[in-house]
PDB file of N, CA and C in Angstrom:
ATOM      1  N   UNK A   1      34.052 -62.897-131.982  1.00  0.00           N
ATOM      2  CA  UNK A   1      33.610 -63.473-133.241  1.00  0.00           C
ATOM      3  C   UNK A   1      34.736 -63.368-134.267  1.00  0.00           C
ATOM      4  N   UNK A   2      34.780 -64.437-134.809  1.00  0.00           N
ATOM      5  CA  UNK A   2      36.032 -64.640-135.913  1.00  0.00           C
ATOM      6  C   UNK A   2      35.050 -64.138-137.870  1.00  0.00           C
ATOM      7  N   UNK A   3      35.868 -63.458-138.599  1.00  0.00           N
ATOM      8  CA  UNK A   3      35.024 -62.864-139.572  1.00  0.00           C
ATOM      9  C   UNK A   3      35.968 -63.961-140.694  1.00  0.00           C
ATOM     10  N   UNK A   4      35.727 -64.326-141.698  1.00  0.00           N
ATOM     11  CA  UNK A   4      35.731 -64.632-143.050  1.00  0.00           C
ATOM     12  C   UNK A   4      35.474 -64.639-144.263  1.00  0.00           C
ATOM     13  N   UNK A   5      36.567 -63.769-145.059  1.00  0.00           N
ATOM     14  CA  UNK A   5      35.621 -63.215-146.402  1.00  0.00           C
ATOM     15  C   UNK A   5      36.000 -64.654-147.322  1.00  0.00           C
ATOM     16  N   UNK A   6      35.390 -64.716-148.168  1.00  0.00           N
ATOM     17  CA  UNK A   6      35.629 -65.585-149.045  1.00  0.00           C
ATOM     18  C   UNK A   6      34.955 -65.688-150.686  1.00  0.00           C
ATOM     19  N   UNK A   7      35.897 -65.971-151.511  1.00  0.00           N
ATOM     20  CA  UNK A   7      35.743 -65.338-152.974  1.00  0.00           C
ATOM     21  C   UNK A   7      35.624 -66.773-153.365  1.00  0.00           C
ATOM     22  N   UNK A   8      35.092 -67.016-154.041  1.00  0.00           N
ATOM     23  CA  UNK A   8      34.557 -68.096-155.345  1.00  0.00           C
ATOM     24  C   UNK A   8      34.684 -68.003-156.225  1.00  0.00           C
ATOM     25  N   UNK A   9      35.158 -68.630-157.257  1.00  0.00           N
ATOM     26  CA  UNK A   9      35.533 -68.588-158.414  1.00  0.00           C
ATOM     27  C   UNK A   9      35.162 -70.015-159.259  1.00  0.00           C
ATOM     28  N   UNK A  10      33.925 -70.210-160.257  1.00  0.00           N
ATOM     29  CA  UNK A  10      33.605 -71.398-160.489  1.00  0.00           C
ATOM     30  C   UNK A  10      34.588 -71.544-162.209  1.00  0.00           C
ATOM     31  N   UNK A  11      34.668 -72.802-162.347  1.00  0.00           N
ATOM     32  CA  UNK A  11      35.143 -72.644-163.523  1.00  0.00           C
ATOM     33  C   UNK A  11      34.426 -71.829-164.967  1.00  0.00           C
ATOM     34  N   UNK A  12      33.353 -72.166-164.849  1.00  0.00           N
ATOM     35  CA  UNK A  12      32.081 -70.921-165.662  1.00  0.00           C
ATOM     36  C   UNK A  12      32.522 -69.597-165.907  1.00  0.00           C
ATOM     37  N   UNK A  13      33.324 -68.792-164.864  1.00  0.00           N
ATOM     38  CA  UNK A  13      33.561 -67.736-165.136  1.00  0.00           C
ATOM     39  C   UNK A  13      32.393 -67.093-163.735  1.00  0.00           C
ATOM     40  N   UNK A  14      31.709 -67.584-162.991  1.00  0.00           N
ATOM     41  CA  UNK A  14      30.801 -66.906-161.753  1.00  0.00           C
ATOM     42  C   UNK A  14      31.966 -66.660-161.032  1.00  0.00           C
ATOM     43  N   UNK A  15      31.909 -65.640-160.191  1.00  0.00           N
ATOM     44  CA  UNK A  15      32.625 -65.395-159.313  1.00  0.00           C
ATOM     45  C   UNK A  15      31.582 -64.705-157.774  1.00  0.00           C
ATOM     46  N   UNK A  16      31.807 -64.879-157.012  1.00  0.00           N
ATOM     47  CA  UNK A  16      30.564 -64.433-156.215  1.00  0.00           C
ATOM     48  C   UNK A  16      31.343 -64.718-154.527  1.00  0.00           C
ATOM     49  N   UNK A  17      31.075 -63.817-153.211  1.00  0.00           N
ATOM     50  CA  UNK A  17      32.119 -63.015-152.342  1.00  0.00           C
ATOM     51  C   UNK A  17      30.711 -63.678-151.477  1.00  0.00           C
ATOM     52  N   UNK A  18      31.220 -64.311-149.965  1.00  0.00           N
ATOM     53  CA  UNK A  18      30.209 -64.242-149.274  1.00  0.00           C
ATOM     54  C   UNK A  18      31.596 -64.280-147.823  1.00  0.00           C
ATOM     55  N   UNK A  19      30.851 -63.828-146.924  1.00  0.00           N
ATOM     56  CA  UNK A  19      31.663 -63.485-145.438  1.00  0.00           C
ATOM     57  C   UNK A  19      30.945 -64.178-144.574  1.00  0.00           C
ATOM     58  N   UNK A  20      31.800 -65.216-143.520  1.00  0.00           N
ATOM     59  CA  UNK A  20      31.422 -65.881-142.617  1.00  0.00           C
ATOM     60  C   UNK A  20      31.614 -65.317-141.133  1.00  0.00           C
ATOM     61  N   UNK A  21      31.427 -65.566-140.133  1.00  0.00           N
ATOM     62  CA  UNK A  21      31.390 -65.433-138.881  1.00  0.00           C
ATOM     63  C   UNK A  21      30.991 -66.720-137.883  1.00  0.00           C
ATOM     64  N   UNK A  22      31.872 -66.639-136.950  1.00  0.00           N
ATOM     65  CA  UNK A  22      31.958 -67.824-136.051  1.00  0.00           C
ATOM     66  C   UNK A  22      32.407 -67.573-134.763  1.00  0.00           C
ATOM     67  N   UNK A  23      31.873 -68.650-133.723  1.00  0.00           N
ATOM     68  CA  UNK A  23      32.341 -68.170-132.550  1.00  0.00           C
ATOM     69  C   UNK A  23      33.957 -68.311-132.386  1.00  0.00           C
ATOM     70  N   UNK A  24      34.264 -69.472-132.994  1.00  0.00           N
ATOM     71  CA  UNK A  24      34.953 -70.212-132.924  1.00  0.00           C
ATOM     72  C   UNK A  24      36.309 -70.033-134.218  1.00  0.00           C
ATOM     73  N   UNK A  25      37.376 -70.220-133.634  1.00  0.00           N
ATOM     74  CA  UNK A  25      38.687 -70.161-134.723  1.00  0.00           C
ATOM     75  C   UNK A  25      38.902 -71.035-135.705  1.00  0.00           C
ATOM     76  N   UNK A  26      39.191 -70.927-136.693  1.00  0.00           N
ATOM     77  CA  UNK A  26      39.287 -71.599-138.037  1.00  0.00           C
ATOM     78  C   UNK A  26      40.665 -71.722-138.964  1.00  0.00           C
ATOM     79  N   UNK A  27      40.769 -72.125-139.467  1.00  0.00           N
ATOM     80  CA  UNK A  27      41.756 -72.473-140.469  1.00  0.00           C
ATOM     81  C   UNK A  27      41.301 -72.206-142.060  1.00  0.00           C
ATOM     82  N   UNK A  28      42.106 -71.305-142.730  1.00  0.00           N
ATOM     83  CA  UNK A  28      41.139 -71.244-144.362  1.00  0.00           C
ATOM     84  C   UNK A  28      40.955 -72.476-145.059  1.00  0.00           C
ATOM     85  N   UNK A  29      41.608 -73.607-144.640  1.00  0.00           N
ATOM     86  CA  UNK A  29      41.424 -74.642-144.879  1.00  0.00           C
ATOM     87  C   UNK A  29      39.808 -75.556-144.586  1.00  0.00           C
ATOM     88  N   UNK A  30      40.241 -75.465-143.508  1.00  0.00           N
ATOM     89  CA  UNK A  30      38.583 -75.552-142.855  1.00  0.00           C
ATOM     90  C   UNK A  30      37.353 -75.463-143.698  1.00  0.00           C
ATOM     91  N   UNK A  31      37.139 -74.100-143.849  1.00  0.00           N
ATOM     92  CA  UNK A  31      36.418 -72.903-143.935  1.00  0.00           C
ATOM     93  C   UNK A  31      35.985 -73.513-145.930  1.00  0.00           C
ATOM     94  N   UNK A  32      37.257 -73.415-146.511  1.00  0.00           N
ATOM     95  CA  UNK A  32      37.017 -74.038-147.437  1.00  0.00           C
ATOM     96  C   UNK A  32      36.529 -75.520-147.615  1.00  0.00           C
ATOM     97  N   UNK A  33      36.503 -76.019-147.138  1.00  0.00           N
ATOM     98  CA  UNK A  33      36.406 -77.665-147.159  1.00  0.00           C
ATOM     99  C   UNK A  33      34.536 -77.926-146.709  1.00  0.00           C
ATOM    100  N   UNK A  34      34.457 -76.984-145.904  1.00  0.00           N
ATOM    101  CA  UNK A  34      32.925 -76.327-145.689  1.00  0.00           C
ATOM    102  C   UNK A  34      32.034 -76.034-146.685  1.00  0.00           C
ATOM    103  N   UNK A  35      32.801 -75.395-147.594  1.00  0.00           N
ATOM    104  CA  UNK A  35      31.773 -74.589-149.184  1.00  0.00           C
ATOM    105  C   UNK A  35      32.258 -75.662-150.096  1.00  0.00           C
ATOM    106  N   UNK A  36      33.070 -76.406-149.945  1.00  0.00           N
ATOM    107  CA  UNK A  36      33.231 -76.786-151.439  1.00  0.00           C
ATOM    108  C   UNK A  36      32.517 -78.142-151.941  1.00  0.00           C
ATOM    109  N   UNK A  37      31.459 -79.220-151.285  1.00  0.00           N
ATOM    110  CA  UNK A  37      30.563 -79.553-151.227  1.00  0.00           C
ATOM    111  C   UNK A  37      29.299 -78.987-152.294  1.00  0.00           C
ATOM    112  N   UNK A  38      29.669 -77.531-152.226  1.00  0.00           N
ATOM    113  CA  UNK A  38      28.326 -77.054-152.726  1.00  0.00           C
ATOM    114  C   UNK A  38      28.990 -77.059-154.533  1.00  0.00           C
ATOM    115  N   UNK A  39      30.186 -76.707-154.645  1.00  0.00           N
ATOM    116  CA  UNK A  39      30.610 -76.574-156.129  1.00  0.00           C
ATOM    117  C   UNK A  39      31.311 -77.545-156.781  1.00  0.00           C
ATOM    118  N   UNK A  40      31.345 -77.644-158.185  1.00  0.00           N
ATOM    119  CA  UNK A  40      31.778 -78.594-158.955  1.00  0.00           C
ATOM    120  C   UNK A  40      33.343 -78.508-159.209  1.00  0.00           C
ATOM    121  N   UNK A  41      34.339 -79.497-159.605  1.00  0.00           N
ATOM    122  CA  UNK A  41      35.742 -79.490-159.160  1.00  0.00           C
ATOM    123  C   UNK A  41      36.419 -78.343-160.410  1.00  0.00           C
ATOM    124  N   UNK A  42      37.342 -77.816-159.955  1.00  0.00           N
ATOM    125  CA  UNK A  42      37.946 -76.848-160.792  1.00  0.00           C
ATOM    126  C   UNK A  42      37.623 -75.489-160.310  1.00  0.00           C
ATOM    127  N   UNK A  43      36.610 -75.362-159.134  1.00  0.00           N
ATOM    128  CA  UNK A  43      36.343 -74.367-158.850  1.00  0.00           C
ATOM    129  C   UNK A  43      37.554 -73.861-157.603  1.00  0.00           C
ATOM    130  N   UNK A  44      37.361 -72.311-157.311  1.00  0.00           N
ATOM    131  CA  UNK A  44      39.025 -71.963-156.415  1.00  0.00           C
ATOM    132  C   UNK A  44      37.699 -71.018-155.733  1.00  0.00           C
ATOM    133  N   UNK A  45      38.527 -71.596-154.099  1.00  0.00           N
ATOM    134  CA  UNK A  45      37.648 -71.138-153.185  1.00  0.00           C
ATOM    135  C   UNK A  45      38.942 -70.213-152.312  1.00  0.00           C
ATOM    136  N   UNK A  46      38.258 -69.037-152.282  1.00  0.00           N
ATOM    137  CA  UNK A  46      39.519 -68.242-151.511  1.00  0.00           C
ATOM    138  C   UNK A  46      39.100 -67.488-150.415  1.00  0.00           C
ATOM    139  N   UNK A  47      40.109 -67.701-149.231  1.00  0.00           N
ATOM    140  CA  UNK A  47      39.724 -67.448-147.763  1.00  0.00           C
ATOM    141  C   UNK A  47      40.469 -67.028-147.382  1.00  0.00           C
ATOM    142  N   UNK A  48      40.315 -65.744-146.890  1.00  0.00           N
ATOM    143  CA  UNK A  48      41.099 -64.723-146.052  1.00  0.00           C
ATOM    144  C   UNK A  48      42.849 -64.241-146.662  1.00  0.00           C
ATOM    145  N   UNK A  49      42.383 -64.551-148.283  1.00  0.00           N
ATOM    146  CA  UNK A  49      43.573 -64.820-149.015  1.00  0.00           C
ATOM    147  C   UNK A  49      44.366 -65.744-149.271  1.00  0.00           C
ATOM    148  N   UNK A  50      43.896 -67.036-148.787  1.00  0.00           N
ATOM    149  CA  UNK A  50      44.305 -68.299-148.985  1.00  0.00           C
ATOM    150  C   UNK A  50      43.524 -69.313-150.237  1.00  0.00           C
ATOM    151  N   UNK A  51      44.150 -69.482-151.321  1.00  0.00           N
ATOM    152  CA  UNK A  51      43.209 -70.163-152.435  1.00  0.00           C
ATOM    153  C   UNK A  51      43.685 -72.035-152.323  1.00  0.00           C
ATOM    154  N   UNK A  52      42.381 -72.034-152.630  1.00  0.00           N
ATOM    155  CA  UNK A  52      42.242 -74.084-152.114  1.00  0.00           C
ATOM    156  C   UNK A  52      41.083 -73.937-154.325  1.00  0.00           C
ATOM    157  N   UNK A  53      41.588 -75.188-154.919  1.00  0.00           N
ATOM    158  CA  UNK A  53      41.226 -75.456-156.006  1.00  0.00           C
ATOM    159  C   UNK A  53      40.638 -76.549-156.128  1.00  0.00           C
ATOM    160  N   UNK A  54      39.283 -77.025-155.760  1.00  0.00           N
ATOM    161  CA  UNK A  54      38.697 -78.405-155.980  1.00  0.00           C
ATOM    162  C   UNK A  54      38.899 -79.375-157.086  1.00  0.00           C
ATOM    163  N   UNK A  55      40.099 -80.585-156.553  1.00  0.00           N
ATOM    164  CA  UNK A  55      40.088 -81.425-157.580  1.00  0.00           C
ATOM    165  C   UNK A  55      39.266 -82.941-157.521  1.00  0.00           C
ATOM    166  N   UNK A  56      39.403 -83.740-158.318  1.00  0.00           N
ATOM    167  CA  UNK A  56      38.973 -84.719-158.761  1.00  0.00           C
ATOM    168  C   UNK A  56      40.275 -85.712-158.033  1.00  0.00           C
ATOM    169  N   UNK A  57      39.751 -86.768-157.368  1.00  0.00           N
ATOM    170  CA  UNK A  57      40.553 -87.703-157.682  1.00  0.00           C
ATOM    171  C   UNK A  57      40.058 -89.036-157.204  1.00  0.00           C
ATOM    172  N   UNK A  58      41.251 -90.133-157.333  1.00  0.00           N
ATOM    173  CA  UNK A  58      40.359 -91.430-157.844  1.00  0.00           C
ATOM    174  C   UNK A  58      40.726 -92.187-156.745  1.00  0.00           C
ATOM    175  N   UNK A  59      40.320 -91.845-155.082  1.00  0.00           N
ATOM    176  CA  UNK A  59      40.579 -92.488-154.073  1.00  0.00           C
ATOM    177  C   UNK A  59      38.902 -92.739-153.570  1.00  0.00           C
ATOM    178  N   UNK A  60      38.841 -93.827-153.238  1.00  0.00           N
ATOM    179  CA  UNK A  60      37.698 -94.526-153.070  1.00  0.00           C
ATOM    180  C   UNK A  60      37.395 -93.982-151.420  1.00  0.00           C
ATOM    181  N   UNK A  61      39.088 -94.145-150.595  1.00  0.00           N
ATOM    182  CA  UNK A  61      38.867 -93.612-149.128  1.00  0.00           C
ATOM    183  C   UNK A  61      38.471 -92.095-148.985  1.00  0.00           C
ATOM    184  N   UNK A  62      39.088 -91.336-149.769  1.00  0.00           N
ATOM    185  CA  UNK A  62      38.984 -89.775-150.083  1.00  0.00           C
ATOM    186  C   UNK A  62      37.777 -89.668-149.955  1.00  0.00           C
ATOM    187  N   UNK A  63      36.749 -90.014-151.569  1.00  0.00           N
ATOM    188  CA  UNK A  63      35.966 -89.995-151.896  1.00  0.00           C
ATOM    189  C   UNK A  63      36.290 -89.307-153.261  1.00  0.00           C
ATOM    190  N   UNK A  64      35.233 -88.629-154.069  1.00  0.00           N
ATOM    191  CA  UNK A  64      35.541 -87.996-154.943  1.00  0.00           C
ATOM    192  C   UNK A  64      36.380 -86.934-155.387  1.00  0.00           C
ATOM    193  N   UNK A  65      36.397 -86.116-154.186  1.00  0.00           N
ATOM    194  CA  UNK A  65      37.215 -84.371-154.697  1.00  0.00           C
ATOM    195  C   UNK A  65      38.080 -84.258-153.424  1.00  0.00           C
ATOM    196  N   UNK A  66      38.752 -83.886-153.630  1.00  0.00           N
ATOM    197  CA  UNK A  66      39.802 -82.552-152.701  1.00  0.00           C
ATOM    198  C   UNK A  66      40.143 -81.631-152.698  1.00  0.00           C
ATOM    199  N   UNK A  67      40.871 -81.120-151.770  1.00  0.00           N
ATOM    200  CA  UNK A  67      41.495 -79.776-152.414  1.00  0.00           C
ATOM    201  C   UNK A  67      42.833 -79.376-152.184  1.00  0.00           C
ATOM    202  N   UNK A  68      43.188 -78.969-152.975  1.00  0.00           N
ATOM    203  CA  UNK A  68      44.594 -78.382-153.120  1.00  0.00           C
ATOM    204  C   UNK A  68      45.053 -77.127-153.060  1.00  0.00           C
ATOM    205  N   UNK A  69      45.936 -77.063-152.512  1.00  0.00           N
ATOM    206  CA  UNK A  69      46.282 -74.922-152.250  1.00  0.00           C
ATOM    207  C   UNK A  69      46.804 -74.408-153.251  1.00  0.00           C
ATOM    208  N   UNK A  70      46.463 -73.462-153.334  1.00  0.00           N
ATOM    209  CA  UNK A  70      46.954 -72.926-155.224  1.00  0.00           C
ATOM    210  C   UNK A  70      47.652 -71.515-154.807  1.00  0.00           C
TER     211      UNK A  70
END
């Protein structure tokens, strides 16, 4: 089993820690791209010490948000 801690950080000022587990190997990339669906852009999602920052942008193929490594 593969473990994953991961820290949240919303722009609000919430900050809040949840740990994943999987059978399967991952990328913090991944892992992030997974949670960040759930939060609004500006928020920094950090995995296994790797920080990804949900942005905004104006690609129709994209869709609304991405993320970027910070």
């Amino acid at each position: 089993m593969y473990e994953y801690n991961i820290i949240i950080k919303q722009p609000t000022g919430k900050v809040s820690q949840n740990k994943i587990t999987s059978r399967f190997e991952k990328t913090p990339e991944m892992i992030a791209r997974s949670e960040m669906c759930w939060y609004s852009t500006g928020t920094i999602i950090e995995v296994n010490g790797k920080a990804f920052r949900k942005i905004h942008v104006d690609d129709a193929v994209k869709g609304y948000a991405e993320l970027e490594e910070v």
